[in-house]
N, C-alpha and C. Protein backbone atom coordinates (compact mmCIF):
# COMPACT_ATOMS: atom_id res chain seq x y z
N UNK A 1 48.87 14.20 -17.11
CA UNK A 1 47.69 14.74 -16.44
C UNK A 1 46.44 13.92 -16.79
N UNK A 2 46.04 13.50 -18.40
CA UNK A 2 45.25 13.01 -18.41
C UNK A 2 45.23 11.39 -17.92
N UNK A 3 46.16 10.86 -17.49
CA UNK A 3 45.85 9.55 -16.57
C UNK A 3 45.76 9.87 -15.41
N UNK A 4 46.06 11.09 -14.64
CA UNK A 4 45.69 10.65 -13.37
C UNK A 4 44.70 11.20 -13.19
N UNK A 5 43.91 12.04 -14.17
CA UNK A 5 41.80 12.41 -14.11
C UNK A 5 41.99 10.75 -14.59
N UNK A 6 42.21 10.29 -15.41
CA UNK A 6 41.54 9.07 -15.53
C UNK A 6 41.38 7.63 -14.68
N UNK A 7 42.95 8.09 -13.50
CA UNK A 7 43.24 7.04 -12.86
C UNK A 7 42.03 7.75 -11.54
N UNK A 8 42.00 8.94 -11.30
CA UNK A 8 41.12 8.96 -10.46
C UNK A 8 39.40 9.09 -10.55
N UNK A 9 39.51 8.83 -12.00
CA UNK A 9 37.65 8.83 -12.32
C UNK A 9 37.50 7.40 -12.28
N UNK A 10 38.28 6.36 -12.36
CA UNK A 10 38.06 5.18 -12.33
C UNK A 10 37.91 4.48 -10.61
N UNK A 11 38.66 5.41 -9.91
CA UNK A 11 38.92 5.10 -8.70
C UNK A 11 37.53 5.33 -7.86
N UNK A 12 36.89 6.52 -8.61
CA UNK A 12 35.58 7.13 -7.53
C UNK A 12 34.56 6.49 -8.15
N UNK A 13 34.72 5.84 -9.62
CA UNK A 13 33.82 4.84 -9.67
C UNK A 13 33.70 3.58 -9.09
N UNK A 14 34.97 2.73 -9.11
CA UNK A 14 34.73 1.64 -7.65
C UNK A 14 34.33 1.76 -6.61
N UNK A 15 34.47 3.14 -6.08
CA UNK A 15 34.46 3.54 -4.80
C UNK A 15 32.87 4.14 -4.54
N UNK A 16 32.07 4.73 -5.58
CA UNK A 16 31.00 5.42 -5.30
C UNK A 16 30.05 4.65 -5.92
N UNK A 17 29.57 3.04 -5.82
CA UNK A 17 28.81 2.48 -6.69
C UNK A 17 27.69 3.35 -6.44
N UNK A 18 26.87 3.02 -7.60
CA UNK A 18 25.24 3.43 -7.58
C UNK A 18 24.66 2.62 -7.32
N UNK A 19 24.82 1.08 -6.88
CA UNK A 19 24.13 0.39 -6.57
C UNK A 19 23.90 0.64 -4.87
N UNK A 20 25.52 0.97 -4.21
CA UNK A 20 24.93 1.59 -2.79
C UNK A 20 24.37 2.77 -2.73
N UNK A 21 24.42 4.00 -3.74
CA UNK A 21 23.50 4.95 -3.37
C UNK A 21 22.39 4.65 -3.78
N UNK A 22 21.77 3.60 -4.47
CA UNK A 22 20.01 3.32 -4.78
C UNK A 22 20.00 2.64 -3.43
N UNK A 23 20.35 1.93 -2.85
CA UNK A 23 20.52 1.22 -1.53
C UNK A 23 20.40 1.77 -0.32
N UNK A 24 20.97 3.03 -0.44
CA UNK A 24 20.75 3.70 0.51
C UNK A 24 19.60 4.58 0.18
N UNK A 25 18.94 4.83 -0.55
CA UNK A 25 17.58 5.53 -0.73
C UNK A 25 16.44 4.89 -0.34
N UNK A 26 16.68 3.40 -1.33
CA UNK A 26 15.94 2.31 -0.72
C UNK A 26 15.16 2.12 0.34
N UNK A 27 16.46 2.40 1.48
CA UNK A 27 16.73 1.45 3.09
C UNK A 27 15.38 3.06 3.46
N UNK A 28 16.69 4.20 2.92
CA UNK A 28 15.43 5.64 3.93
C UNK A 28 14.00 5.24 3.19
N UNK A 29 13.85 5.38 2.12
CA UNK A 29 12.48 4.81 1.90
C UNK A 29 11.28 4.32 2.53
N UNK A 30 12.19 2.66 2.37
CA UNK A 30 11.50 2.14 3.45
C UNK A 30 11.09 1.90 4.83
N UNK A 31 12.18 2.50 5.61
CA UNK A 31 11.63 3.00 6.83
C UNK A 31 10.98 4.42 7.32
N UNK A 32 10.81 5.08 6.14
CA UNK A 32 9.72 6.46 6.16
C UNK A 32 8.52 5.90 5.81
N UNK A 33 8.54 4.69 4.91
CA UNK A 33 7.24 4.15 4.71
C UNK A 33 6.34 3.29 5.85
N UNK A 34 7.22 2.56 6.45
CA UNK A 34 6.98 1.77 7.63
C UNK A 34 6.82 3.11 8.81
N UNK A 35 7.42 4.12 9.13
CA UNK A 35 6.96 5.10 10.09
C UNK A 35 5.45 5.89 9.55
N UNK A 36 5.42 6.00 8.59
CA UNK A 36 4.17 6.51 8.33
C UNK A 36 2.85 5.62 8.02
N UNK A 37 2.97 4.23 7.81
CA UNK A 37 2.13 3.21 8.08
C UNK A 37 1.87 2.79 9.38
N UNK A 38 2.62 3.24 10.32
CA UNK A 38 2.81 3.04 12.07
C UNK A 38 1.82 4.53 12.55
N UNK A 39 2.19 5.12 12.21
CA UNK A 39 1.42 6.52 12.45
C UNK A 39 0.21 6.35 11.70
N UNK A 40 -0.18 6.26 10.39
CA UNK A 40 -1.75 6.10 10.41
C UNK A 40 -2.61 4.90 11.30
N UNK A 41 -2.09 3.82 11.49
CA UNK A 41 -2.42 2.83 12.32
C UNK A 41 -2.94 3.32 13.63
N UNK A 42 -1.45 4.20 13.59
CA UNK A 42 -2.01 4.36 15.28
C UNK A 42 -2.50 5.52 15.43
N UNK A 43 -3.10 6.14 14.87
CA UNK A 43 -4.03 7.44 14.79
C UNK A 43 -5.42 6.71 14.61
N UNK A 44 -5.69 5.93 13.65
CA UNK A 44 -6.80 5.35 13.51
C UNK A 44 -8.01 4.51 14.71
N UNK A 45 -6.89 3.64 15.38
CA UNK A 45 -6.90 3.30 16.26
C UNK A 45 -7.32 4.17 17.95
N UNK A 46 -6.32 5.43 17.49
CA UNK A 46 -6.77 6.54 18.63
C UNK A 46 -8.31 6.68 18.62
N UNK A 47 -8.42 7.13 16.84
CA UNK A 47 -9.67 8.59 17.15
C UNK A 47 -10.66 6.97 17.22
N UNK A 48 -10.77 5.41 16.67
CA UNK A 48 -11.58 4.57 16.87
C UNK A 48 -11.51 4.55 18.52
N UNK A 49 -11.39 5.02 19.81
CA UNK A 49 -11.18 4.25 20.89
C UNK A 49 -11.69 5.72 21.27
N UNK A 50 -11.34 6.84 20.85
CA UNK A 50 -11.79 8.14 21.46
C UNK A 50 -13.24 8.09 21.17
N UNK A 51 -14.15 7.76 20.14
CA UNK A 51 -15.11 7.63 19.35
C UNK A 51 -16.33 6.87 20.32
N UNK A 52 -15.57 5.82 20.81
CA UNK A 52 -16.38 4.56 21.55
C UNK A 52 -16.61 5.37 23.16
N UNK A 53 -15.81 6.30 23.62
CA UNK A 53 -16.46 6.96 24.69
C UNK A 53 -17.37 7.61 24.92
């Protein structure tokens, strides 16, 4: 019993790096950061153009 918890804790560690789940936090990260740098831009831009009327 205890080799195959061990054969399968070794297995979900090859299989579940942490380098792809920081990777994948990363990636959402940075494109929540880039959508919300797109949205103040373009809000700014609005109320500057609403302003000038």
């Amino acid at each position: 019993m205890k080799n195959l918890q061990l054969t399968l804790l070794c297995f979900a560690i090859i299989l579940l790096s942490s380098c792809e789940v920081i990777g994948g936090i990363f990636k959402a990260g940075v494109w929540t950061g880039i959508i919300a740098v797109a949205f103040v831009v373009f809000l700014i831009i609005f109320l500057i153009s609403r302003g000038r009327k």
